[in-house]
PDB file of N, CA and C in Angstrom:
ATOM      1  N   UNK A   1      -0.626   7.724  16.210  1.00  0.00           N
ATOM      2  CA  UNK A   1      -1.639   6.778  15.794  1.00  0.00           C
ATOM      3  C   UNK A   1      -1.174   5.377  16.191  1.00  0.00           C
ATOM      4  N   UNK A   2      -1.837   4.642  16.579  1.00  0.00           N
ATOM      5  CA  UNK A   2      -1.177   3.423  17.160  1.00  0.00           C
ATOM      6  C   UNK A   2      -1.482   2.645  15.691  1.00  0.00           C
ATOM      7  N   UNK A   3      -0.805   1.163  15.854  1.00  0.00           N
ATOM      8  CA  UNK A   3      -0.969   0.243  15.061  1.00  0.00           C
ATOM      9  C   UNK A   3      -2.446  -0.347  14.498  1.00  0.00           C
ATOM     10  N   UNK A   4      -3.055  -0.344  15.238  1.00  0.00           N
ATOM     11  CA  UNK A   4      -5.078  -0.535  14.946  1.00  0.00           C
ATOM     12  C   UNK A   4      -5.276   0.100  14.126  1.00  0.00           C
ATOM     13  N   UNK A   5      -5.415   1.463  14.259  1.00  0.00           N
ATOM     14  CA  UNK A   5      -5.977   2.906  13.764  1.00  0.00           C
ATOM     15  C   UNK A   5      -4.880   2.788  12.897  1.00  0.00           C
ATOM     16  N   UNK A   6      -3.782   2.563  12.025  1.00  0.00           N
ATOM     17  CA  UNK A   6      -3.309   2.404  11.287  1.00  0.00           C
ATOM     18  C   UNK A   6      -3.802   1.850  10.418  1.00  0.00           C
ATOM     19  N   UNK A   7      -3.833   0.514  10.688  1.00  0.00           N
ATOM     20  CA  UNK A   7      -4.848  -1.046  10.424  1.00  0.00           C
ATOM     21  C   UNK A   7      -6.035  -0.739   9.470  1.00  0.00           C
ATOM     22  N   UNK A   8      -7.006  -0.060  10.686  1.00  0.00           N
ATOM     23  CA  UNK A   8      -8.130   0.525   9.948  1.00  0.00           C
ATOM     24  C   UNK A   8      -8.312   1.286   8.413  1.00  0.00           C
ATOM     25  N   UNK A   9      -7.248   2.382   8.596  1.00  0.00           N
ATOM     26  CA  UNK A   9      -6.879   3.203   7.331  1.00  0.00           C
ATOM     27  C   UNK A   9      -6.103   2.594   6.238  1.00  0.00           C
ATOM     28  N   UNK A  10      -5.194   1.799   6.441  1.00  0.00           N
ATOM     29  CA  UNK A  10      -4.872   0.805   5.697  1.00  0.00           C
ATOM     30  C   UNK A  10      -5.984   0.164   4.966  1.00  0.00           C
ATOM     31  N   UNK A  11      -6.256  -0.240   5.409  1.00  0.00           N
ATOM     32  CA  UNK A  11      -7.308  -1.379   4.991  1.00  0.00           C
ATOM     33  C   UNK A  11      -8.580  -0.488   4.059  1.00  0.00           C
ATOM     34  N   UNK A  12      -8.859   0.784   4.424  1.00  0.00           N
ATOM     35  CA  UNK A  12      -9.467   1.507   3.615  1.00  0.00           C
ATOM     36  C   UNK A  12      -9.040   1.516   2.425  1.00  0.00           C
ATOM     37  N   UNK A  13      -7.564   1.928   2.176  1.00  0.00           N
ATOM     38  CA  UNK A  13      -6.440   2.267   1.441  1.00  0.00           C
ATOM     39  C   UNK A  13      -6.483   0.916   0.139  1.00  0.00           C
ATOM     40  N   UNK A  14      -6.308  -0.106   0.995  1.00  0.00           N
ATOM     41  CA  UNK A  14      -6.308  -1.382   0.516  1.00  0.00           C
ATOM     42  C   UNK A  14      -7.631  -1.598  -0.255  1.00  0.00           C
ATOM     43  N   UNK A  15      -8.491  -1.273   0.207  1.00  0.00           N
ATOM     44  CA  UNK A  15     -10.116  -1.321  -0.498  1.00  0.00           C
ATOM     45  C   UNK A  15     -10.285  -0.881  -1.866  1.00  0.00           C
ATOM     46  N   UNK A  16      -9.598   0.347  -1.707  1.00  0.00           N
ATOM     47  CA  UNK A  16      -9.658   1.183  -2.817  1.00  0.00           C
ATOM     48  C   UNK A  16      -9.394   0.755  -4.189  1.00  0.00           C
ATOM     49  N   UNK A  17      -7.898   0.559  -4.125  1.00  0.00           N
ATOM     50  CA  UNK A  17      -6.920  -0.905  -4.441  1.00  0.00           C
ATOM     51  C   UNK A  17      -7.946  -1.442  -5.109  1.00  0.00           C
ATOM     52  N   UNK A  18      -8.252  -2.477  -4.705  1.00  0.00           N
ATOM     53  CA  UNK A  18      -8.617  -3.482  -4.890  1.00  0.00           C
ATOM     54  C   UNK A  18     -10.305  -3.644  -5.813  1.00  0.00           C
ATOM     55  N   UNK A  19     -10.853  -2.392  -5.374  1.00  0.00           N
ATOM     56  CA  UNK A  19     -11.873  -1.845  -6.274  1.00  0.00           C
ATOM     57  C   UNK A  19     -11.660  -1.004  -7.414  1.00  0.00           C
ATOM     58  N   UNK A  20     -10.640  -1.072  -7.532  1.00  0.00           N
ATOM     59  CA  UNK A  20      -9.694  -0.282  -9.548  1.00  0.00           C
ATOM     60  C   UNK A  20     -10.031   1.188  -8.600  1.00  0.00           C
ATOM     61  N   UNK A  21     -10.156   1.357  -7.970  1.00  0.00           N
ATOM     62  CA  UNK A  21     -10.274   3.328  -7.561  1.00  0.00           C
ATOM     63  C   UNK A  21      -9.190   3.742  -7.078  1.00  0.00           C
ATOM     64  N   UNK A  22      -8.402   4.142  -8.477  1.00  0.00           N
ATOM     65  CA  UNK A  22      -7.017   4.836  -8.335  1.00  0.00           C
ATOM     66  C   UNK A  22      -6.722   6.017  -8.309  1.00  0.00           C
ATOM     67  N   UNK A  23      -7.662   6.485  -8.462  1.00  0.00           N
ATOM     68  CA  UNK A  23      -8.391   8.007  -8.126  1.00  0.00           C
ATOM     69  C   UNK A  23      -8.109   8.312  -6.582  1.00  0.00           C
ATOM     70  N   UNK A  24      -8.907   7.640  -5.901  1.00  0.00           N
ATOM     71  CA  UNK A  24      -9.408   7.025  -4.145  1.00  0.00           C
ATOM     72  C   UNK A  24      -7.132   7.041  -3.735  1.00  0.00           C
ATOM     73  N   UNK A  25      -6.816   5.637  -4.590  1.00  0.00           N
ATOM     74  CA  UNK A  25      -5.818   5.555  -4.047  1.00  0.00           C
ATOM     75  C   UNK A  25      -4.618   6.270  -3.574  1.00  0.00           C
ATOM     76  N   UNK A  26      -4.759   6.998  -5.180  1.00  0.00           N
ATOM     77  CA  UNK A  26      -3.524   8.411  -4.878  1.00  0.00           C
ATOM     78  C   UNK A  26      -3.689   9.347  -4.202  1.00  0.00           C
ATOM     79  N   UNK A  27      -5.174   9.363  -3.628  1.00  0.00           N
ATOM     80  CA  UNK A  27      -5.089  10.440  -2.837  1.00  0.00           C
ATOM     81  C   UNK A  27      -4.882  10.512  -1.612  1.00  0.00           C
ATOM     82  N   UNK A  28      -4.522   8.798  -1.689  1.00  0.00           N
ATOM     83  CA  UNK A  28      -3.520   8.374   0.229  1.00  0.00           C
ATOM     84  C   UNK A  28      -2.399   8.726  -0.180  1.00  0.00           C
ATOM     85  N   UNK A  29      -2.016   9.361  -1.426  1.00  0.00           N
ATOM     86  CA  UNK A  29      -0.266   9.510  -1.378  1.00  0.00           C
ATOM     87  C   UNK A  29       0.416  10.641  -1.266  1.00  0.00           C
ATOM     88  N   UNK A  30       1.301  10.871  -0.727  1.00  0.00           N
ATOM     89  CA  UNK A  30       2.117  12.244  -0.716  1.00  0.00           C
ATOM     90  C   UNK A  30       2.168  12.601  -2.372  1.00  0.00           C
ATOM     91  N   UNK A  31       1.288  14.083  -2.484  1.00  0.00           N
ATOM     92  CA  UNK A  31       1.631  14.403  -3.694  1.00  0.00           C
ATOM     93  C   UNK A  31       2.975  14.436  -4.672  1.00  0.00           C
ATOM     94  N   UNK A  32       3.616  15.338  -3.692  1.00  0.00           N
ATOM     95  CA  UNK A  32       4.763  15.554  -4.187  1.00  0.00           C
ATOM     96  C   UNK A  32       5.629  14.252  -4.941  1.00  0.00           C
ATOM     97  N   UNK A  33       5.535  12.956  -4.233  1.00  0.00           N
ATOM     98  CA  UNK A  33       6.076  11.480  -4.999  1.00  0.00           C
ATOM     99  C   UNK A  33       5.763  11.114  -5.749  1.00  0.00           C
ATOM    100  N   UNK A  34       4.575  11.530  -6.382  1.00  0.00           N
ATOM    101  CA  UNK A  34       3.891  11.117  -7.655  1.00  0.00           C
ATOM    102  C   UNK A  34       4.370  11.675  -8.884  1.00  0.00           C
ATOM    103  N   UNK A  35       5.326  11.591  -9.611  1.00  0.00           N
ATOM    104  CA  UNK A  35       4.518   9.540  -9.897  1.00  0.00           C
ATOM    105  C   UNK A  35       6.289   8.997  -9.492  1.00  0.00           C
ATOM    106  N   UNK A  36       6.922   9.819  -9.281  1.00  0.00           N
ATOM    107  CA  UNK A  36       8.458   8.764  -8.981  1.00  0.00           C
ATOM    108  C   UNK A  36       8.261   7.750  -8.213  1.00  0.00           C
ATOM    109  N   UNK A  37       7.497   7.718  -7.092  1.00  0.00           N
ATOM    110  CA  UNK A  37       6.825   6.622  -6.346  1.00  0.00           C
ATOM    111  C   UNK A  37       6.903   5.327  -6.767  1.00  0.00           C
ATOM    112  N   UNK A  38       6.062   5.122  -8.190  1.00  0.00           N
ATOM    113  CA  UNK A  38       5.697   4.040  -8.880  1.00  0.00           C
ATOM    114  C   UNK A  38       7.316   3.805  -9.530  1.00  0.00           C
ATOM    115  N   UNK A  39       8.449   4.455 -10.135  1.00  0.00           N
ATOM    116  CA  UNK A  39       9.570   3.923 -10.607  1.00  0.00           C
ATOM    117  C   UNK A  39       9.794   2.692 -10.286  1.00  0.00           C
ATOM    118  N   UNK A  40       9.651   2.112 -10.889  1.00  0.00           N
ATOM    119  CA  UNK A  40      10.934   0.601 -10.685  1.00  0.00           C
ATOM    120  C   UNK A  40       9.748  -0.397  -9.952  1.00  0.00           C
ATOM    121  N   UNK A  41       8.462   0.004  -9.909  1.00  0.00           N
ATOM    122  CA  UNK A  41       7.381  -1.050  -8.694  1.00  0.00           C
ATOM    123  C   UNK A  41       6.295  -1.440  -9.342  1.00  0.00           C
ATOM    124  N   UNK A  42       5.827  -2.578  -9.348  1.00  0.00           N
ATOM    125  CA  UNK A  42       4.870  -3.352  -9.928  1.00  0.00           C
ATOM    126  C   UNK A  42       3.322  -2.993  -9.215  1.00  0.00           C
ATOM    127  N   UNK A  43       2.983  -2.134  -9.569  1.00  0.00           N
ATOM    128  CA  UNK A  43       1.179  -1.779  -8.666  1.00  0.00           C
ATOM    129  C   UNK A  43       0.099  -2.123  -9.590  1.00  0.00           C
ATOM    130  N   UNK A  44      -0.749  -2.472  -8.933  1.00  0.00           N
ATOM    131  CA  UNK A  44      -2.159  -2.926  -9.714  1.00  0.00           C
ATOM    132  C   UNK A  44      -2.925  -1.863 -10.187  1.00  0.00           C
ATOM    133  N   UNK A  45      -3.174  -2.039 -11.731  1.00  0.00           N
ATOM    134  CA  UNK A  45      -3.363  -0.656 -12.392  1.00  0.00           C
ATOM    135  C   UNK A  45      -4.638  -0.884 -12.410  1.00  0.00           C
ATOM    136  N   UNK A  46      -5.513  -2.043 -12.383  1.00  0.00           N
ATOM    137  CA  UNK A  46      -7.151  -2.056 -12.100  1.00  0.00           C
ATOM    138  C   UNK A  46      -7.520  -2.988 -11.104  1.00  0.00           C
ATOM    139  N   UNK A  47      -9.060  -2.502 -10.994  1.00  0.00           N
ATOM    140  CA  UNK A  47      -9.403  -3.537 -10.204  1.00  0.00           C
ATOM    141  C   UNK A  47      -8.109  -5.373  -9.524  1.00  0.00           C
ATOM    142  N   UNK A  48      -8.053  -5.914  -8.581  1.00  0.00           N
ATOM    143  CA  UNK A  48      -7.619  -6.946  -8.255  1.00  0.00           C
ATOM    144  C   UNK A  48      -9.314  -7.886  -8.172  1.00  0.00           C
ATOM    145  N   UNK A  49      -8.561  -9.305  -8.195  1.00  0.00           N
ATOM    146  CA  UNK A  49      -9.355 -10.284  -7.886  1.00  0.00           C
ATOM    147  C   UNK A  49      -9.419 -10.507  -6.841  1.00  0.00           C
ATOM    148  N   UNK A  50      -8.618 -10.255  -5.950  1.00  0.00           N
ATOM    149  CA  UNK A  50      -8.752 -10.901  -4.291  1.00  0.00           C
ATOM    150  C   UNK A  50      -7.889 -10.033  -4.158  1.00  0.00           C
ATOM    151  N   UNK A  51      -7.063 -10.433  -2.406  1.00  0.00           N
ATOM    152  CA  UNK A  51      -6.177  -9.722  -1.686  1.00  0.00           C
ATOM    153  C   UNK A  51      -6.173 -10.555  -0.173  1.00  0.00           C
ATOM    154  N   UNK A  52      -4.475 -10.525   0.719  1.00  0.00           N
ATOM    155  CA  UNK A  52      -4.709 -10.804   1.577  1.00  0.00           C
ATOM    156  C   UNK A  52      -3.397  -9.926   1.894  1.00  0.00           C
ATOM    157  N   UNK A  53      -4.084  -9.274   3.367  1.00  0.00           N
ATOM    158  CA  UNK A  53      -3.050  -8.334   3.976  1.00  0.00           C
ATOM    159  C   UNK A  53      -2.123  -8.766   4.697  1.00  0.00           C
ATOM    160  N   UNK A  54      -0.633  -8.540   4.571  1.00  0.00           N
ATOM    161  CA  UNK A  54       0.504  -9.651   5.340  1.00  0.00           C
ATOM    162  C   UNK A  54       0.820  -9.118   6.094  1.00  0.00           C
ATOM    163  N   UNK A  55       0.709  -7.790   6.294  1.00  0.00           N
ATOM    164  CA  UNK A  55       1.685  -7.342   8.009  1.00  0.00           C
ATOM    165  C   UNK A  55       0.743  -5.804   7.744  1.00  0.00           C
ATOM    166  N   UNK A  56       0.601  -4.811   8.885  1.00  0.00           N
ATOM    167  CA  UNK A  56       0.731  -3.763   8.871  1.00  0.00           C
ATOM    168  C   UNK A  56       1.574  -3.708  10.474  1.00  0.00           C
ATOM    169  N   UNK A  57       2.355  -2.527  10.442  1.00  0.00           N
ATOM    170  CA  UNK A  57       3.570  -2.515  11.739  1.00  0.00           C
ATOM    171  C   UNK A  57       3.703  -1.050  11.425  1.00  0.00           C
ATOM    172  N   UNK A  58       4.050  -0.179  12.674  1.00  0.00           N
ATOM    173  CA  UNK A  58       5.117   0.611  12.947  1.00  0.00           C
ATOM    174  C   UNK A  58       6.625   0.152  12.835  1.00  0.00           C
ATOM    175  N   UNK A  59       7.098   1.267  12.101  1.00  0.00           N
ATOM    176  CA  UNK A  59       8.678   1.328  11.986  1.00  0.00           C
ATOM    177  C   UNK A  59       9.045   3.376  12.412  1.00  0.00           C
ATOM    178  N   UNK A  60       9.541   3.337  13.564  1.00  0.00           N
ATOM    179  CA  UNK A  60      10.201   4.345  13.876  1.00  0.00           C
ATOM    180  C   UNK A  60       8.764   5.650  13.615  1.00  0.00           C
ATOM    181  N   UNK A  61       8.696   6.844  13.321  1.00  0.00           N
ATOM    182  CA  UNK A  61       8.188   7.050  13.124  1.00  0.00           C
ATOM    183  C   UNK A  61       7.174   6.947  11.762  1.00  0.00           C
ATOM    184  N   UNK A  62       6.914   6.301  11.101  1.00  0.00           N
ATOM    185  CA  UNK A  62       6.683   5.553  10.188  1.00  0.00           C
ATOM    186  C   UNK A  62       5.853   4.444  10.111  1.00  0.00           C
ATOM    187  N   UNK A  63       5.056   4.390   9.380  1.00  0.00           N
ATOM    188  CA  UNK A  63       3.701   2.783   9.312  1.00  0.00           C
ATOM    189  C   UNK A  63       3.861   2.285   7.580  1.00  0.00           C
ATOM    190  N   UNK A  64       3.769   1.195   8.019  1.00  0.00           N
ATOM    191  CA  UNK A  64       4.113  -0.096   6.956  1.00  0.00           C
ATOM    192  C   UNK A  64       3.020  -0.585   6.632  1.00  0.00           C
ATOM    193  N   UNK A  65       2.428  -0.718   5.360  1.00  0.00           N
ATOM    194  CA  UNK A  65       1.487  -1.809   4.886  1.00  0.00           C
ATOM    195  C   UNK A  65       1.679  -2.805   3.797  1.00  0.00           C
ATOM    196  N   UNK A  66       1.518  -3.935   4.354  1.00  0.00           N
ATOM    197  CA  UNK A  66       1.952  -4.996   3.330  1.00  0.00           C
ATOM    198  C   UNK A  66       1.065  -6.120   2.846  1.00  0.00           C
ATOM    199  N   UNK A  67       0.784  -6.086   1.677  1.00  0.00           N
ATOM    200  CA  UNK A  67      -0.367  -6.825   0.440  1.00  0.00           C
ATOM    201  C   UNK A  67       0.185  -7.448  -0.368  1.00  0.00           C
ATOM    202  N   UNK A  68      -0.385  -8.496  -0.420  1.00  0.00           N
ATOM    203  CA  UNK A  68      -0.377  -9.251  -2.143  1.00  0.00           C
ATOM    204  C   UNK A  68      -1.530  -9.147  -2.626  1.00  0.00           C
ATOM    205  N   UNK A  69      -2.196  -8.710  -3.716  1.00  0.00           N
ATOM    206  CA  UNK A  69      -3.183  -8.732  -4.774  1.00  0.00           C
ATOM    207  C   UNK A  69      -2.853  -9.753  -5.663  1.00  0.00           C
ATOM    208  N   UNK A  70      -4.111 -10.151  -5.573  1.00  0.00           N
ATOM    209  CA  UNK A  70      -4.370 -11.271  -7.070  1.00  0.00           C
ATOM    210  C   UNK A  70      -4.703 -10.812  -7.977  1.00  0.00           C
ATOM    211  N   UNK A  71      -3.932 -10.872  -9.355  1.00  0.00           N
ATOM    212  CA  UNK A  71      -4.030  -9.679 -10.203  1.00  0.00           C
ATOM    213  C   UNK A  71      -5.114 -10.395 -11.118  1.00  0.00           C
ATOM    214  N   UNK A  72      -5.077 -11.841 -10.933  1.00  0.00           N
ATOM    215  CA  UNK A  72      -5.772 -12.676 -11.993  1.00  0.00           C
ATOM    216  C   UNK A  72      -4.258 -13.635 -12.749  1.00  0.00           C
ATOM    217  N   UNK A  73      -3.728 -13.009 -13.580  1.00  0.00           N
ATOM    218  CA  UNK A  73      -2.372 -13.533 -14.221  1.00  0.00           C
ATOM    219  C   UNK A  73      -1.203 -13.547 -13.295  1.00  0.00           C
ATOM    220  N   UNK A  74      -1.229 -12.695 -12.548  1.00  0.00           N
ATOM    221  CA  UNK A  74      -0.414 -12.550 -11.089  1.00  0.00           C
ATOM    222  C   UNK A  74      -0.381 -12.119 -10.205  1.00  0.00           C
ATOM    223  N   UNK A  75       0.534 -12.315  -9.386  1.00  0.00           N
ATOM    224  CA  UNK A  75       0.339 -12.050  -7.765  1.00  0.00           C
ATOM    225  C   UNK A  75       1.278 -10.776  -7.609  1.00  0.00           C
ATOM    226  N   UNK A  76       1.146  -9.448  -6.859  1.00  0.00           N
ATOM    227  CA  UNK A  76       1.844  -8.567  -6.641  1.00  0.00           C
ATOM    228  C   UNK A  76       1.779  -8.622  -5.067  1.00  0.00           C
ATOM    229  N   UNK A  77       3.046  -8.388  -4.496  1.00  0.00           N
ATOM    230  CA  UNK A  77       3.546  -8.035  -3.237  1.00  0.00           C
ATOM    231  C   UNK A  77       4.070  -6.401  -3.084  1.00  0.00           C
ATOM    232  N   UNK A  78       2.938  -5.948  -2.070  1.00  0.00           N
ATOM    233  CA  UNK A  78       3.275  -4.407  -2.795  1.00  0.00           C
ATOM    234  C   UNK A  78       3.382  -3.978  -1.185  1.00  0.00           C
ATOM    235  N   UNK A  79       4.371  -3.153  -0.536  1.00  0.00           N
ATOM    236  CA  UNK A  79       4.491  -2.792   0.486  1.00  0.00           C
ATOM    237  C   UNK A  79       4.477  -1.090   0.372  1.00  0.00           C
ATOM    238  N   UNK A  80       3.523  -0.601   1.267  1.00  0.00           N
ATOM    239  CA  UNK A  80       3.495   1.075   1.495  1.00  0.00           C
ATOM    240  C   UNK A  80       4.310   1.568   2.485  1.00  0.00           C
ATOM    241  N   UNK A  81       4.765   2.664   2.542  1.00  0.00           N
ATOM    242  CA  UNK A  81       5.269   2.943   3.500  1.00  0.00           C
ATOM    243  C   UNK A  81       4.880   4.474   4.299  1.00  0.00           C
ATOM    244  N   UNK A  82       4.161   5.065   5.204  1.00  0.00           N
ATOM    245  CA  UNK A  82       3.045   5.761   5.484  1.00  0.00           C
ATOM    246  C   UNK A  82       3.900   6.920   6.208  1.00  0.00           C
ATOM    247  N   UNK A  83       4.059   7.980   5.675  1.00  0.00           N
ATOM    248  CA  UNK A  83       4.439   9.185   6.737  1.00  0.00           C
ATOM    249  C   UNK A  83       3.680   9.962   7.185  1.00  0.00           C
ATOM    250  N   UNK A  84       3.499  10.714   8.137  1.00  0.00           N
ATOM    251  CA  UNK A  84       2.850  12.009   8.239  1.00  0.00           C
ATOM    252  C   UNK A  84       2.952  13.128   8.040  1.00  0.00           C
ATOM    253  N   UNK A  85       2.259  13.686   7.160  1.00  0.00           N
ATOM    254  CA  UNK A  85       2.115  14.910   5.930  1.00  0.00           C
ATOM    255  C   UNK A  85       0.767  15.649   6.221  1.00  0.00           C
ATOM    256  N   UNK A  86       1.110  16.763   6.775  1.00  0.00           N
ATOM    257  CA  UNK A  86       0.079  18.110   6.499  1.00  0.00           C
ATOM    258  C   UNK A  86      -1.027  17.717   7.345  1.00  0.00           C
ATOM    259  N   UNK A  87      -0.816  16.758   8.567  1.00  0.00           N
ATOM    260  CA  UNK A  87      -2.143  16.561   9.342  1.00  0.00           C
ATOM    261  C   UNK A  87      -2.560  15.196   9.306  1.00  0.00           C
ATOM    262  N   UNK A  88      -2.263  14.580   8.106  1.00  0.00           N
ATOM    263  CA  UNK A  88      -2.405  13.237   7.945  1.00  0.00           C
ATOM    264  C   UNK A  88      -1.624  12.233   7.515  1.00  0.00           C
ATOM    265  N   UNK A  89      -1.885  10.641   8.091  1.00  0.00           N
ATOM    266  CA  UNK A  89      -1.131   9.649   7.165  1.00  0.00           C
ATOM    267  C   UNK A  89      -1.181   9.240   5.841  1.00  0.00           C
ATOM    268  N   UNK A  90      -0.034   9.837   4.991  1.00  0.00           N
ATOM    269  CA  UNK A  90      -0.339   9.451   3.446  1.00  0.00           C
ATOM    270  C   UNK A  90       0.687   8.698   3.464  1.00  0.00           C
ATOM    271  N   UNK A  91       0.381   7.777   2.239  1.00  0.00           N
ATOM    272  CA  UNK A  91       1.868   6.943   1.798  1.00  0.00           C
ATOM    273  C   UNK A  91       2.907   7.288   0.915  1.00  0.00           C
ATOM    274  N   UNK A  92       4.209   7.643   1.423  1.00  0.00           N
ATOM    275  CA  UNK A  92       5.232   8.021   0.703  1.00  0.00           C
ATOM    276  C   UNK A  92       5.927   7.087   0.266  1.00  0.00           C
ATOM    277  N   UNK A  93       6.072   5.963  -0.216  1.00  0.00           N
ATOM    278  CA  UNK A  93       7.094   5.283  -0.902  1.00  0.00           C
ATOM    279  C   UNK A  93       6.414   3.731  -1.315  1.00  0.00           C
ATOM    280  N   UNK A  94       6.503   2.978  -2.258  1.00  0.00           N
ATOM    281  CA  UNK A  94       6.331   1.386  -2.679  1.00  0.00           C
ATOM    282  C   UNK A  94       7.277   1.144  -2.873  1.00  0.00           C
ATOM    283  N   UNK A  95       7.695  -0.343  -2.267  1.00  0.00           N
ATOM    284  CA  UNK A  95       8.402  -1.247  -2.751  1.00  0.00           C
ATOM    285  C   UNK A  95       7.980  -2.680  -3.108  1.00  0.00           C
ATOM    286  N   UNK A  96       8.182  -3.110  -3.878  1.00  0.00           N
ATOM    287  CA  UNK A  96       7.670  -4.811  -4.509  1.00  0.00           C
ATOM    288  C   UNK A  96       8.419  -5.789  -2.796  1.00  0.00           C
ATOM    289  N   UNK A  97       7.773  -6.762  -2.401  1.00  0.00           N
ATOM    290  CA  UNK A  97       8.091  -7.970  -2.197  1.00  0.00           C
ATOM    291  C   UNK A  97       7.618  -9.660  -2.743  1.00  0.00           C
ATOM    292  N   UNK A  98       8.240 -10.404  -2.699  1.00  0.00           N
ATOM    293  CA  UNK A  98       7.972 -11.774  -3.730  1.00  0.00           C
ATOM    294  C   UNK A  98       6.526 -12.228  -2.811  1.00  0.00           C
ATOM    295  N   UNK A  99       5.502 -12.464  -3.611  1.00  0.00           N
ATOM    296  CA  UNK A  99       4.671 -12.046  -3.496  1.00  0.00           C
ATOM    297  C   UNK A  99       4.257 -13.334  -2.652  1.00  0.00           C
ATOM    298  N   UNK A 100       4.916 -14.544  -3.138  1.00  0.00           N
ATOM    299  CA  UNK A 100       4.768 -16.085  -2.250  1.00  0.00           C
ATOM    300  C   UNK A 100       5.871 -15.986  -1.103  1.00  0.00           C
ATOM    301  N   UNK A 101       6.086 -15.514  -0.778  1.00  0.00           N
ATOM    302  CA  UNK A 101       6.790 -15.407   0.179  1.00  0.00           C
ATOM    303  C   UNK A 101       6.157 -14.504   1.458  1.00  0.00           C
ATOM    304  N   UNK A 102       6.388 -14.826   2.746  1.00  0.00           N
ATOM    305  CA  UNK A 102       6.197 -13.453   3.685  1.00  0.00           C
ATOM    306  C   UNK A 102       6.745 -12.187   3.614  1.00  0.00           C
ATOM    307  N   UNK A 103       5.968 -11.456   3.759  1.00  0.00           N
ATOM    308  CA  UNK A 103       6.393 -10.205   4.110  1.00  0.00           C
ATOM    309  C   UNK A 103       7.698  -9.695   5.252  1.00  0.00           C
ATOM    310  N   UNK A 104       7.951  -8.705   5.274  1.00  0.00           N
ATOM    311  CA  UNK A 104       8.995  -8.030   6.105  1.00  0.00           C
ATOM    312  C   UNK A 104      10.306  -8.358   5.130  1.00  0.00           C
ATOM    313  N   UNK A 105      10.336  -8.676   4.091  1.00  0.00           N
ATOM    314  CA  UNK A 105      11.450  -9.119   3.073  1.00  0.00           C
ATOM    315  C   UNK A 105      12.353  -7.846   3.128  1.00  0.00           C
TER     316      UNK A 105
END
């Protein structure tokens, strides 16, 4: 999948997000990580107020998506990290980045 077509699905991904459909969301995720996934990571448990997307990139075999959501009270920097599972790209792993800051942290 190149970086675009990444982009695209991302950004679906991101939609979801951002419309409280966490339903929608987990089902971009590798089952099996759920819920250890979320350990130790700050994710938006409803709806966001806004959003602006800071990077999506290939890494090795591997795709990266990187967001800050406006939570309203705060800002989350939430980075995905996208493998390929069973035919498709789901996201296997979150990590937090500072959310005023750029991405690639």
């Amino acid at each position: 999948m190149s970086v675009e077509d990444f982009r695209a699905l991302y950004e679906q991904h991101v939609g979801r997000v951002v419309a409280g459909n966490m339903k929608g969301a987990l089902a971009d995720m590798v089952k099996e990580n759920i819920p250890q996934v979320f350990d130790g990571v700050d994710t938006p448990r409803e709806a966001a107020q806004g959003f602006e997307i800071k990077d999506v990139r290939a890494e090795g075999n591997r795709m990266v998506g990187e967001t800050v959501y406006d939570m309203g009270d705060r800002s989350i920097g939430l980075r995905s990290i996208w493998e390929w599972h069973d035919g498709r790209w789901l996201a296997a792993a979150l990590e937090n980045f500072p959310a005023g800051s750029e991405a690639h942290a």
